[in-house]
C-alpha atoms as a PDB file:
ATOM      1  CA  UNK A   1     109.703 123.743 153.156  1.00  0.00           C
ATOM      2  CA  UNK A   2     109.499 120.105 151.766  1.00  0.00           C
ATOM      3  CA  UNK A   3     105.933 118.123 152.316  1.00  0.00           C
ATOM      4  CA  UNK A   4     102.887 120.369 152.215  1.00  0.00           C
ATOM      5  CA  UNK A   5     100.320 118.668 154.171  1.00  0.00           C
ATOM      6  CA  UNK A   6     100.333 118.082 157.481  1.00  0.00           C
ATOM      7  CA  UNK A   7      98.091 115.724 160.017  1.00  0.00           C
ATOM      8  CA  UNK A   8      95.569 117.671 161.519  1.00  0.00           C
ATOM      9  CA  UNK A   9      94.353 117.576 165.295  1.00  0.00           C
ATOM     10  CA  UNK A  10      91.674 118.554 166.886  1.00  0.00           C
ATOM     11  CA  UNK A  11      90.457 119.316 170.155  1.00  0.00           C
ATOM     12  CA  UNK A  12      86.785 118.279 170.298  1.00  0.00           C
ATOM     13  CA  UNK A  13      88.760 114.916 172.172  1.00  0.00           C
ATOM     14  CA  UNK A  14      87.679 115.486 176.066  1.00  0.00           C
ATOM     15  CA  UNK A  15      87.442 113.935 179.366  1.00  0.00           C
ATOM     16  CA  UNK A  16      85.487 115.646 182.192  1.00  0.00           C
ATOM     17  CA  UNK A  17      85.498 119.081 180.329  1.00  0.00           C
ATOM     18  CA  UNK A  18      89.167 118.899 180.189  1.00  0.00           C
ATOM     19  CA  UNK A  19      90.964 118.068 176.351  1.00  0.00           C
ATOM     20  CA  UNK A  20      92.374 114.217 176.408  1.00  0.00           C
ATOM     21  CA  UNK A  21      96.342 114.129 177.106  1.00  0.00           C
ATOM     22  CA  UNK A  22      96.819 112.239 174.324  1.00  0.00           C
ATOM     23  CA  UNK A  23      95.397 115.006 172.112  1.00  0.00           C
ATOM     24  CA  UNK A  24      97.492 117.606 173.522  1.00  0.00           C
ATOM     25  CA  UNK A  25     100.530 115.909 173.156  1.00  0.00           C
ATOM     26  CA  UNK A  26     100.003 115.191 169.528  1.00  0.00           C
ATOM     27  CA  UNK A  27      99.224 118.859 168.965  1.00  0.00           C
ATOM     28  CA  UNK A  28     102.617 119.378 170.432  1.00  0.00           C
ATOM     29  CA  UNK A  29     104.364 117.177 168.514  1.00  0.00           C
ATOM     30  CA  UNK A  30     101.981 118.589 165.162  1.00  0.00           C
ATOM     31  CA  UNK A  31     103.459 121.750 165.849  1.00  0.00           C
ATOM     32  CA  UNK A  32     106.982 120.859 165.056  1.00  0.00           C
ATOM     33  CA  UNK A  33     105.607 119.210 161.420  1.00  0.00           C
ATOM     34  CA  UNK A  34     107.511 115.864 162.158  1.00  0.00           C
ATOM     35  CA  UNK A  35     106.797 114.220 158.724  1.00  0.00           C
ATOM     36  CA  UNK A  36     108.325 117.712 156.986  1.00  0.00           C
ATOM     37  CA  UNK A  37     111.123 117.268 159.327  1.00  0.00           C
ATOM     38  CA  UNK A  38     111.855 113.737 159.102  1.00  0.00           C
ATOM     39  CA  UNK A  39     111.894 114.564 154.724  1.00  0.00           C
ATOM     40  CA  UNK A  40     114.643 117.305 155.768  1.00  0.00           C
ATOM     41  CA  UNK A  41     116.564 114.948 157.798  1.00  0.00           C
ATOM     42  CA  UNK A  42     116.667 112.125 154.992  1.00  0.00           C
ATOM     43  CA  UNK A  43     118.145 115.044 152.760  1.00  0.00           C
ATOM     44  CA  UNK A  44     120.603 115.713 155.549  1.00  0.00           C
ATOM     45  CA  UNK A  45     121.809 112.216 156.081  1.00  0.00           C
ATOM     46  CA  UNK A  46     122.372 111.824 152.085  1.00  0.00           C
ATOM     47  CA  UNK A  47     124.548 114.435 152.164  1.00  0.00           C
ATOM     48  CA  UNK A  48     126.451 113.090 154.584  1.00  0.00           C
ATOM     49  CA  UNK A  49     127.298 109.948 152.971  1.00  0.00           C
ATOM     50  CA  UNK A  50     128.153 111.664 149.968  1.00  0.00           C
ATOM     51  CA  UNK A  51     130.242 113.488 151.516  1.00  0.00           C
ATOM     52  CA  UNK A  52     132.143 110.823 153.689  1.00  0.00           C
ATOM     53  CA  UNK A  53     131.644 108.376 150.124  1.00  0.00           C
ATOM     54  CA  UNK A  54     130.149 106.033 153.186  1.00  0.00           C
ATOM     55  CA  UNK A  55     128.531 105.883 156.376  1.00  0.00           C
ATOM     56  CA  UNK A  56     129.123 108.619 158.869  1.00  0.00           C
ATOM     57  CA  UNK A  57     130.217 107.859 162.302  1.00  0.00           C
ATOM     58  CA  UNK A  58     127.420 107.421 164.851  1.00  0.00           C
ATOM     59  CA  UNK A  59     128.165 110.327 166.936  1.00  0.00           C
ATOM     60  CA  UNK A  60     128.528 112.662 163.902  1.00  0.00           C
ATOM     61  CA  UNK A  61     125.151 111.445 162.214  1.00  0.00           C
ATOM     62  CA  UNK A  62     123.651 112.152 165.835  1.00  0.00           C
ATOM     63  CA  UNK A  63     124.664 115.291 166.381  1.00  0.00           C
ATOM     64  CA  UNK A  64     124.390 116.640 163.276  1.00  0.00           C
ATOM     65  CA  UNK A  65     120.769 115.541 162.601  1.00  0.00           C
ATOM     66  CA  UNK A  66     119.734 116.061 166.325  1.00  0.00           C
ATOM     67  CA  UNK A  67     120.364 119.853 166.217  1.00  0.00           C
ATOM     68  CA  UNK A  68     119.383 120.109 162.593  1.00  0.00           C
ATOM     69  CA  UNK A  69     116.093 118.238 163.872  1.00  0.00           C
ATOM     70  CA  UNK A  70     115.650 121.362 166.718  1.00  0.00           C
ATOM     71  CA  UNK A  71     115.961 123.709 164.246  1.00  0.00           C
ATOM     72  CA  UNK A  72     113.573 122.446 162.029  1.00  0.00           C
ATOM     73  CA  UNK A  73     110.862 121.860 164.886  1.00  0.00           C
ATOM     74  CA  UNK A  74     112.043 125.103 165.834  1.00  0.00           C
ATOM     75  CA  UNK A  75     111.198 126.996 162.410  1.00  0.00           C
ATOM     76  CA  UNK A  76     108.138 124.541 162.561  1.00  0.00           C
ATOM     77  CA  UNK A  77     106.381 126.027 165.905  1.00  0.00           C
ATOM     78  CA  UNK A  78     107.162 129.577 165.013  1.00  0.00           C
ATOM     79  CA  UNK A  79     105.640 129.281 161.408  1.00  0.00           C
ATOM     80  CA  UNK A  80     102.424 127.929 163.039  1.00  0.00           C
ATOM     81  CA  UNK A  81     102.274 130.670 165.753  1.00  0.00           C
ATOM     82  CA  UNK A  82     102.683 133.342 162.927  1.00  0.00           C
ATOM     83  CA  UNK A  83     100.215 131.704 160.360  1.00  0.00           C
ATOM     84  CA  UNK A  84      97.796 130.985 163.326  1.00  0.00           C
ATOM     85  CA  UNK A  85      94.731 133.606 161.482  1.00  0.00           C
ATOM     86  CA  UNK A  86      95.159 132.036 158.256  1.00  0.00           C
ATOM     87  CA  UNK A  87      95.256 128.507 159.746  1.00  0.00           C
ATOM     88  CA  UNK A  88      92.348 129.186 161.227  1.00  0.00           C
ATOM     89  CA  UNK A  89      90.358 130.633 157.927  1.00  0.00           C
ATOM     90  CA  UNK A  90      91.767 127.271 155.377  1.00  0.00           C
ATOM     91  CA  UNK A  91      90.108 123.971 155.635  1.00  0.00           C
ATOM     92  CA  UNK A  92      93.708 122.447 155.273  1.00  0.00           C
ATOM     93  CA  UNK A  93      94.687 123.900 157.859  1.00  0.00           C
ATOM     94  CA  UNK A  94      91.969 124.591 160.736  1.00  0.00           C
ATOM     95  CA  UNK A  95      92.512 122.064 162.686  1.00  0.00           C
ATOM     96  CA  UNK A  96      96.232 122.585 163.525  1.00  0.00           C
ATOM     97  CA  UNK A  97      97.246 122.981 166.589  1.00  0.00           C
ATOM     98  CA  UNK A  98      96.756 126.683 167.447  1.00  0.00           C
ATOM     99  CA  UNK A  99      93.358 126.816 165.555  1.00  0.00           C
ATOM    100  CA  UNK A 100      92.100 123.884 167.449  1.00  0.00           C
ATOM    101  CA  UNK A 101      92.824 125.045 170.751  1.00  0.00           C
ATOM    102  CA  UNK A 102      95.303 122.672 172.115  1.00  0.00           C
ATOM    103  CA  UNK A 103      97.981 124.627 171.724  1.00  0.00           C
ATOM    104  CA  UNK A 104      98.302 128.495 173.007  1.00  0.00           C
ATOM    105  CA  UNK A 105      99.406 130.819 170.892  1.00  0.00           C
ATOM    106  CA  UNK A 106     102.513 131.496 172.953  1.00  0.00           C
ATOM    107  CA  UNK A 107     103.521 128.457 173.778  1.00  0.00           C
ATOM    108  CA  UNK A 108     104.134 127.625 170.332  1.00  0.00           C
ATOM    109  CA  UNK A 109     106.461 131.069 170.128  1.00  0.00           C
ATOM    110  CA  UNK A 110     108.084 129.493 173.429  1.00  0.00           C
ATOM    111  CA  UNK A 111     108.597 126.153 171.411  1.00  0.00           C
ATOM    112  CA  UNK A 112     109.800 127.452 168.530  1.00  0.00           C
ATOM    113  CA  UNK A 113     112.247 130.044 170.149  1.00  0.00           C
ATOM    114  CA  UNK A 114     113.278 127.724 171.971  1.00  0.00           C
ATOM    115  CA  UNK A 115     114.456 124.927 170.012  1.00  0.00           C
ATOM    116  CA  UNK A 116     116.173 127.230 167.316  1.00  0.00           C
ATOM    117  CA  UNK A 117     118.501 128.335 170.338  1.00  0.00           C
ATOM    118  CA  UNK A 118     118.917 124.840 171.557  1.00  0.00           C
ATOM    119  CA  UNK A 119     120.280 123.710 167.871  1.00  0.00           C
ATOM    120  CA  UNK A 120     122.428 126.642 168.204  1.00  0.00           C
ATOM    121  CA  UNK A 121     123.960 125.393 171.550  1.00  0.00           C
ATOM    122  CA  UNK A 122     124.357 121.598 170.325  1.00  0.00           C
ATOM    123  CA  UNK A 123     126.078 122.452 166.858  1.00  0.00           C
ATOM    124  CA  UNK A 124     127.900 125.074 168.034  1.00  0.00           C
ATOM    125  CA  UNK A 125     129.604 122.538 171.091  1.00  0.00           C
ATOM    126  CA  UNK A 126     129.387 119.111 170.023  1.00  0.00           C
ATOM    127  CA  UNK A 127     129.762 119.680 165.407  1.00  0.00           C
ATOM    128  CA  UNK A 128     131.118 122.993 163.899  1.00  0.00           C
ATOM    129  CA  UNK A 129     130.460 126.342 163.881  1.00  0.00           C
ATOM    130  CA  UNK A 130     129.930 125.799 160.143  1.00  0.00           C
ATOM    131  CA  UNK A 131     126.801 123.738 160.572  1.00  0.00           C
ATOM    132  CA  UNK A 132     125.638 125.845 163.123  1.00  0.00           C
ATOM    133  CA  UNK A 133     125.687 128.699 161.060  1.00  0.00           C
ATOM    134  CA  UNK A 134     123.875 127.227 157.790  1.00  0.00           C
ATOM    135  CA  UNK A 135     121.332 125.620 160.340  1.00  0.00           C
ATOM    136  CA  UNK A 136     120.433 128.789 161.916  1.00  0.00           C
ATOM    137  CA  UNK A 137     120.220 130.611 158.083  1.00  0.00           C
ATOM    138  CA  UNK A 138     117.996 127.839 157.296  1.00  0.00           C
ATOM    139  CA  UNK A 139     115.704 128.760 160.626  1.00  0.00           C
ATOM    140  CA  UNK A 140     115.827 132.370 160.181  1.00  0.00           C
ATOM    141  CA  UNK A 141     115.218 132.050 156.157  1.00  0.00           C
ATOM    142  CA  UNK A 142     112.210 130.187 156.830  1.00  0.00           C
ATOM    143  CA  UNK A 143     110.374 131.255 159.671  1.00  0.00           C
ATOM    144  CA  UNK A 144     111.189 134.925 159.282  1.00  0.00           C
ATOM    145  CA  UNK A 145     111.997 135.825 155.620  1.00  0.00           C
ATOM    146  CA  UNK A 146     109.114 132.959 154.206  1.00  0.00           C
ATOM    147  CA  UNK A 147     106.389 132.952 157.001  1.00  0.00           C
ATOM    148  CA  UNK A 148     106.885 136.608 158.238  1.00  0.00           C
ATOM    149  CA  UNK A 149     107.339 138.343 154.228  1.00  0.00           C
ATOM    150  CA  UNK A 150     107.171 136.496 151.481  1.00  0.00           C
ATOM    151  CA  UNK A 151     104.161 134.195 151.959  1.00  0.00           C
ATOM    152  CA  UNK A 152     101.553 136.964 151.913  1.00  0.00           C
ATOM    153  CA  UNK A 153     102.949 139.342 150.028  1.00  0.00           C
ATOM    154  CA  UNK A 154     104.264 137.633 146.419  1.00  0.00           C
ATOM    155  CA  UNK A 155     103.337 135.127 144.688  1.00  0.00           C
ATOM    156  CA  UNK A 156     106.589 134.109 144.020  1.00  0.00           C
ATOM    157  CA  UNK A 157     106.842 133.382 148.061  1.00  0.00           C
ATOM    158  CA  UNK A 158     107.099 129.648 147.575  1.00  0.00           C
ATOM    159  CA  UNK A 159     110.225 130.557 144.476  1.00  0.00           C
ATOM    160  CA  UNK A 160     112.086 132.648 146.786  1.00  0.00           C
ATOM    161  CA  UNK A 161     110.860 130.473 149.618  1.00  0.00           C
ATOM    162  CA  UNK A 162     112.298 127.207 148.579  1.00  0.00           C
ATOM    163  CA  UNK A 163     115.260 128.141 149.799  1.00  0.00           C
ATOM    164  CA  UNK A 164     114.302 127.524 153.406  1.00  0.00           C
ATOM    165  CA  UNK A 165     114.192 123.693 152.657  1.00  0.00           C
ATOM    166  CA  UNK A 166     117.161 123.352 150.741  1.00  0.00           C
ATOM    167  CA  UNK A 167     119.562 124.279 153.874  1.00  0.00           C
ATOM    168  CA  UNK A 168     119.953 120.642 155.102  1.00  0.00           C
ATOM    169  CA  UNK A 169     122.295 119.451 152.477  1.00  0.00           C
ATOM    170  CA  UNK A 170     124.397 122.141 153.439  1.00  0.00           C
ATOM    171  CA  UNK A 171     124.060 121.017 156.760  1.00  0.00           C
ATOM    172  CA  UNK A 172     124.789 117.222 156.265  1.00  0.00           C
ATOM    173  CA  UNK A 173     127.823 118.063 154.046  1.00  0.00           C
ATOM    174  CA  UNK A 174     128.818 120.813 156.822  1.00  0.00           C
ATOM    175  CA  UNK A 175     128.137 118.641 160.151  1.00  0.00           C
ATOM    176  CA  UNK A 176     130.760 115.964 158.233  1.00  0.00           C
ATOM    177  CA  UNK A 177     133.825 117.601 156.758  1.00  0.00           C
ATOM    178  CA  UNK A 178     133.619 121.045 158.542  1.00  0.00           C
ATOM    179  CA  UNK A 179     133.369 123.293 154.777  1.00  0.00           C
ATOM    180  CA  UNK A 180     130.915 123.114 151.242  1.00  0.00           C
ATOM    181  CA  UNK A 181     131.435 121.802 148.369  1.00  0.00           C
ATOM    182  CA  UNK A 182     130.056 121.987 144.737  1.00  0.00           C
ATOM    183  CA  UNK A 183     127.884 118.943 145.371  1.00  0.00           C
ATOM    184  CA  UNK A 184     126.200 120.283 148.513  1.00  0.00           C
ATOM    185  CA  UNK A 185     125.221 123.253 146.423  1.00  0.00           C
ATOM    186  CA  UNK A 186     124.004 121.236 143.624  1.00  0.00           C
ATOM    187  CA  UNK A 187     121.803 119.322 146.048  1.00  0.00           C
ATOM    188  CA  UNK A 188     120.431 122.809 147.148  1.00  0.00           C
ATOM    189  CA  UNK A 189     119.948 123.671 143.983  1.00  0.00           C
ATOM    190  CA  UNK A 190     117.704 120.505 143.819  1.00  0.00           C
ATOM    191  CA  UNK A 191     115.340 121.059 146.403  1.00  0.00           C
ATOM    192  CA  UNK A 192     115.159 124.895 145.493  1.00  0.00           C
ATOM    193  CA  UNK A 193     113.853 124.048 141.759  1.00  0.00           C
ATOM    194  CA  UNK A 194     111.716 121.047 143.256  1.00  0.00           C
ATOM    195  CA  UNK A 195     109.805 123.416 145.492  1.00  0.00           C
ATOM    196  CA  UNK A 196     107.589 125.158 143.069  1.00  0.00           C
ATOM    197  CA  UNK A 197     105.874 122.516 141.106  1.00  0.00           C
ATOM    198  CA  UNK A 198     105.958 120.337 144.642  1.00  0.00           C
ATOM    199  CA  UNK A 199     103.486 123.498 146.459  1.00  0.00           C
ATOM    200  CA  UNK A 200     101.669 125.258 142.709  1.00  0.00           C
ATOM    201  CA  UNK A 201      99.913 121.737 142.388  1.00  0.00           C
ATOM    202  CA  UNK A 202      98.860 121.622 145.591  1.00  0.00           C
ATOM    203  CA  UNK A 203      97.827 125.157 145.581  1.00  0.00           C
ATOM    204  CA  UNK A 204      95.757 124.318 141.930  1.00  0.00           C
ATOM    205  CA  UNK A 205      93.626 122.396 143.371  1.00  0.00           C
ATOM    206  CA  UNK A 206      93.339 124.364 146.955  1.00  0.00           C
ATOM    207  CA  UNK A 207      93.252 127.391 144.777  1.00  0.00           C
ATOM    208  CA  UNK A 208      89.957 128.195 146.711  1.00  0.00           C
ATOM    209  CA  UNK A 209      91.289 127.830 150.151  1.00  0.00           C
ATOM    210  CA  UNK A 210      94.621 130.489 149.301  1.00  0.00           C
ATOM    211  CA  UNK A 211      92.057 132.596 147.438  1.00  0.00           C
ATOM    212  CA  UNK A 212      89.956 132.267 150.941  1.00  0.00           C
ATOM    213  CA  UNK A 213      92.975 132.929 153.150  1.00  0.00           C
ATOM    214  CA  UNK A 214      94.231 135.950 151.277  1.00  0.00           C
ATOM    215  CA  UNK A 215      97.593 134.106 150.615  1.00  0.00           C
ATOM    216  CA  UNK A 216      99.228 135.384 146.563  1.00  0.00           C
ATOM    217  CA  UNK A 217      99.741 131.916 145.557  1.00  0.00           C
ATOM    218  CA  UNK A 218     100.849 132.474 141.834  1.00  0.00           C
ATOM    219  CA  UNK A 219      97.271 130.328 141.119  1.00  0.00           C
ATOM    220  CA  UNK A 220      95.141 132.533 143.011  1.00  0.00           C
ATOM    221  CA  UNK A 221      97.724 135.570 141.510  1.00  0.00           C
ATOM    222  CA  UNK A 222      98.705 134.854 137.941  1.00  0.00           C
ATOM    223  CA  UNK A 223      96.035 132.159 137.145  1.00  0.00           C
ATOM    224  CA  UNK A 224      96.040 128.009 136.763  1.00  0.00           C
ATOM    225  CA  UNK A 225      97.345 128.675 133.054  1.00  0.00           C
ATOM    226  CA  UNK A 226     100.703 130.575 134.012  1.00  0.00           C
ATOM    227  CA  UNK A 227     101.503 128.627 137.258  1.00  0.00           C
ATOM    228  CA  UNK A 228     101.312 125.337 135.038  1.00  0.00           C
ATOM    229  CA  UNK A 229     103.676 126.821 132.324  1.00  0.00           C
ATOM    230  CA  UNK A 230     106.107 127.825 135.648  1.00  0.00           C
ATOM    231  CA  UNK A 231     106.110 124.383 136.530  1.00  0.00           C
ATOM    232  CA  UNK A 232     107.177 122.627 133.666  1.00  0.00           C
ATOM    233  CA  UNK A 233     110.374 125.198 133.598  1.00  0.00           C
ATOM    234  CA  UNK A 234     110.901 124.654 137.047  1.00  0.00           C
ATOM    235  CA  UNK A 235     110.914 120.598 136.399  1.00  0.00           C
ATOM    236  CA  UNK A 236     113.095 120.953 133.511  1.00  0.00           C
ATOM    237  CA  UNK A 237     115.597 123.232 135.341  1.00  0.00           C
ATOM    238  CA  UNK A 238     115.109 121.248 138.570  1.00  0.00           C
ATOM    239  CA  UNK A 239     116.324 117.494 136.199  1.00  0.00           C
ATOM    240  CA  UNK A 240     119.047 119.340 134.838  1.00  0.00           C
ATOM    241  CA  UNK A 241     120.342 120.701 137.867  1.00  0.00           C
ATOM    242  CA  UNK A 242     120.367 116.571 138.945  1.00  0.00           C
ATOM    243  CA  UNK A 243     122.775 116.177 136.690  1.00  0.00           C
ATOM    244  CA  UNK A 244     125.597 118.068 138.135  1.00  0.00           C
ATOM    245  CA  UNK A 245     125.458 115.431 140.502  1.00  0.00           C
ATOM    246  CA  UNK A 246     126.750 112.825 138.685  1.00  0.00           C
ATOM    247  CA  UNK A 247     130.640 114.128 139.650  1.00  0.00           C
ATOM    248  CA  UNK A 248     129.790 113.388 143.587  1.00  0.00           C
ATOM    249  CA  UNK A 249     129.119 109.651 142.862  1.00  0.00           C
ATOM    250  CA  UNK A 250     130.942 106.448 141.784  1.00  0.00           C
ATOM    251  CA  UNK A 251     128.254 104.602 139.594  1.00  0.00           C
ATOM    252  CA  UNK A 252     128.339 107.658 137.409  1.00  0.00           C
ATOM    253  CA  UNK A 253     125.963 105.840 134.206  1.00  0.00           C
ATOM    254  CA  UNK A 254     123.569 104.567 136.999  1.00  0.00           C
ATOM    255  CA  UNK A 255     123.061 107.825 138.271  1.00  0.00           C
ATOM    256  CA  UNK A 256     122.566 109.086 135.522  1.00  0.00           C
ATOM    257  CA  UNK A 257     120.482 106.996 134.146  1.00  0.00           C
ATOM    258  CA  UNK A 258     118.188 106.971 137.187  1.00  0.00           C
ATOM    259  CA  UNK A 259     118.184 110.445 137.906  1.00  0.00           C
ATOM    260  CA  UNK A 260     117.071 111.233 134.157  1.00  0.00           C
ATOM    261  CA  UNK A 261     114.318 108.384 134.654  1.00  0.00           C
ATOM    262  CA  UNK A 262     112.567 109.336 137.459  1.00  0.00           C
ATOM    263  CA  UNK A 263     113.034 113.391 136.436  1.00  0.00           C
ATOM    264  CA  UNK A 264     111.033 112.726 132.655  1.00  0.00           C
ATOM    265  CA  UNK A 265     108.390 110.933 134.265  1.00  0.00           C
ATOM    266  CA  UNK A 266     107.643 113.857 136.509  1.00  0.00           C
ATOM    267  CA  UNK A 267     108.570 116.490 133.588  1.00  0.00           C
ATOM    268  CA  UNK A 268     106.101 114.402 131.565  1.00  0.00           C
ATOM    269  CA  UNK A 269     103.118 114.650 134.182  1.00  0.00           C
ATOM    270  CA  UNK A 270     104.180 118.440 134.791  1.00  0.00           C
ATOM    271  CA  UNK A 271     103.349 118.481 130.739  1.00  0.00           C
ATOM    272  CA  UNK A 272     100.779 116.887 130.661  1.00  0.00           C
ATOM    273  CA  UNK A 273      98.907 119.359 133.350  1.00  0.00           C
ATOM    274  CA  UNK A 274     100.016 122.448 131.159  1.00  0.00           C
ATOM    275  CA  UNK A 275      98.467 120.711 127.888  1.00  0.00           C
ATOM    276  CA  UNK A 276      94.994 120.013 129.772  1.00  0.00           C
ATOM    277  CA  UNK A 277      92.645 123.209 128.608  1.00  0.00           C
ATOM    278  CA  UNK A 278      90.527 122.891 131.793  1.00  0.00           C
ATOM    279  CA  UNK A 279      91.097 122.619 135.456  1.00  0.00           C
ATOM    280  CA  UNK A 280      91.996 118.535 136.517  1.00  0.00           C
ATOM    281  CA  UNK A 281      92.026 118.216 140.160  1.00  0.00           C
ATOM    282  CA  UNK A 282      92.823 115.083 139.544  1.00  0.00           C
ATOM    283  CA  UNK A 283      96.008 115.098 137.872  1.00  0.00           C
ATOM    284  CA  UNK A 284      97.342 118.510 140.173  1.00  0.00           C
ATOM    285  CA  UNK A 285      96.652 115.684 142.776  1.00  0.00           C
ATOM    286  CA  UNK A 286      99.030 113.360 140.667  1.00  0.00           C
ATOM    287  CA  UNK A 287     101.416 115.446 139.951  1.00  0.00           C
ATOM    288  CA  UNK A 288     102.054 117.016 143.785  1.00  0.00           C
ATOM    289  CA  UNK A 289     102.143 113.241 144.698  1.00  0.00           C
ATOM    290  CA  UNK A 290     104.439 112.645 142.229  1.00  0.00           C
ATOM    291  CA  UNK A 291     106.692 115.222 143.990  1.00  0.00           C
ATOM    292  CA  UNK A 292     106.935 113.518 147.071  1.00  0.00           C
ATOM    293  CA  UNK A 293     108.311 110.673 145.329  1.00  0.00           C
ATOM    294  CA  UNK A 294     110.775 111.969 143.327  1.00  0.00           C
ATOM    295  CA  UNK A 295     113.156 113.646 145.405  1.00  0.00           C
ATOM    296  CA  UNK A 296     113.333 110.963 148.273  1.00  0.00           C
ATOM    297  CA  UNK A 297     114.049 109.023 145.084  1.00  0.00           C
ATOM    298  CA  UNK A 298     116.688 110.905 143.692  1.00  0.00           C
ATOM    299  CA  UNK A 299     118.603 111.638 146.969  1.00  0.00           C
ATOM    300  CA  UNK A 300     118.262 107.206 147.801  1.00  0.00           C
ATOM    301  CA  UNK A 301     119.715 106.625 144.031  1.00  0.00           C
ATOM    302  CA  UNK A 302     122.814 109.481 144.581  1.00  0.00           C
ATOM    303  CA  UNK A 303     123.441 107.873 148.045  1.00  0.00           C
ATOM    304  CA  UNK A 304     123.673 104.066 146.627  1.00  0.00           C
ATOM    305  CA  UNK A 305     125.789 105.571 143.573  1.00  0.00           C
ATOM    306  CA  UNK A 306     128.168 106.804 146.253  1.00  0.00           C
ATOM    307  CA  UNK A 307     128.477 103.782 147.971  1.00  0.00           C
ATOM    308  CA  UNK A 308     128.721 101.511 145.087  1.00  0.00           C
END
């Protein structure tokens, strides 16, 4: 799940009737959301130092990110050719690229098929069947039980949904001492509690574009009042779930005291859009900024307090 928006691309890019190659290959490359996936990997690779308490070996780390990186271009392609009539109805969205016309429909089913099996072949021969299997979950969760159920019919899709971006922890961990651990489900636990405020203050201030696409969105559902009040408790949980962390690392104060930092200054902004009586585009846009920052940041402090 991870970062919302995407780049867009767009097909009115010709030459001699014909759309420019370097327009259709960026389409193809859009389809697999690279800057979602490179997020995911990050996640991935922290793990993986936590779990070795230092660097991974080369081939490991390469392996273990490659096919987590298929799988996650995978889920990527067959999201977009499922969402392809609501793409085509948001302004965020329209110019993706199905709705632009660079891409055919099934093509991107081929794509996304077809990556999800190659992950399965890499991890399965070349890392554990351990990985394989919590890489696969994570493909499955997300482009079947979020894109094909959840997203249009609750608006607790992107709750339930988080999920789906939480796997690559599991992964990491997985890819590097063949079983889980407490800390890899902490750092689940993480991203899953991160997830709602990250997409409800996007969705406040694209309420009209959900409301437009006939996509629940708990704004467009439940109203801007109720989604805010969600996302405080979501914060709060999502900081104190942080904390369990603190046994997988050595600088143990540090992390602590960094973690709990950088979690009150987005619990404070999540606060601070509850307490505001009207609508503030401007500080929704703050706050889902905000969450782009703060896990990235969280993940690079629990990966130098593991190798301190």
């Amino acid at each position: 799940m991870g970062f919302a928006k995407q780049p867009s691309v767009t097909g009115k890019s010709e030459v001699f009737g014909y759309p420019d190659v370097r327009a259709v290959a960026k389409a193809y490359i859009a389809l697999t959301k690279p800057r979602i996936m490179l997020f995911l990997l990050f996640t991935a690779y922290c793990a993986m130092v936590v779990a070795q308490a230092g660097i991974p070996d080369l081939r490991t780390t390469l392996v273990g990110l490659g096919g987590l990186a298929l799988s996650s271009g995978g889920g990527a392609a067959l999201n977009m050719w499922y969402d392809r009539d609501i793409d085509a109805v948001m302004h965020r969205t329209a110019n993706r690229p199905i709705p632009s016309g660079l891409v055919k429909p099934w093509h991107a089913l081929a794509i996304g098929v077809g990556l999800g099996a190659l992950s399965c072949v890499v991890l399965a021969l070349w890392c554990n069947l351990l990985a394989t299997s919590l890489s696969m979950a994570g493909y499955l969760y997300y482009a079947v039980i979020y894109t094909m159920w959840l997203k249009r019919k609750t608006p607790q899709n992107i709750v339930i949904g988080g999920g789906a971006g939480a796997f690559p922890p599991l992964v990491g961990w997985a890819a590097v001492t063949g079983h889980q651990s407490f800390a890899a489900w902490a750092m689940f636990a993480v991203i899953f509690l991160w997830t709602p405020a990250h997409f409800w203050a996007l969705a406040l201030y694209k309420n009209e574009d959900y409301a437009r696409a006939g996509i629940p969105m708990m704004p467009v559902v439940r109203g801007a009042r109720t989604t805010k009040r969600q996302m405080v408790i979501y914060t709060a949980l999502m900081v104190m779930a942080s904390w369990i962390l603190v046994g997988a690392v050595r600088e143990q104060v540090f992390y602590m005291i960094a973690a709990t930092g950088i979690g009150c200054v987005f619990l404070r902004l999540t606060i601070c859009l509850l307490r505001r009586q009207t609508d503030d585009e401007g500080l929704a846009k703050q706050t889902f900024f905000l969450s782009l920052i703060y896990l990235p940041a969280v993940f690079a402090v629990m990966v130098v307090c593991a190798l301190l």
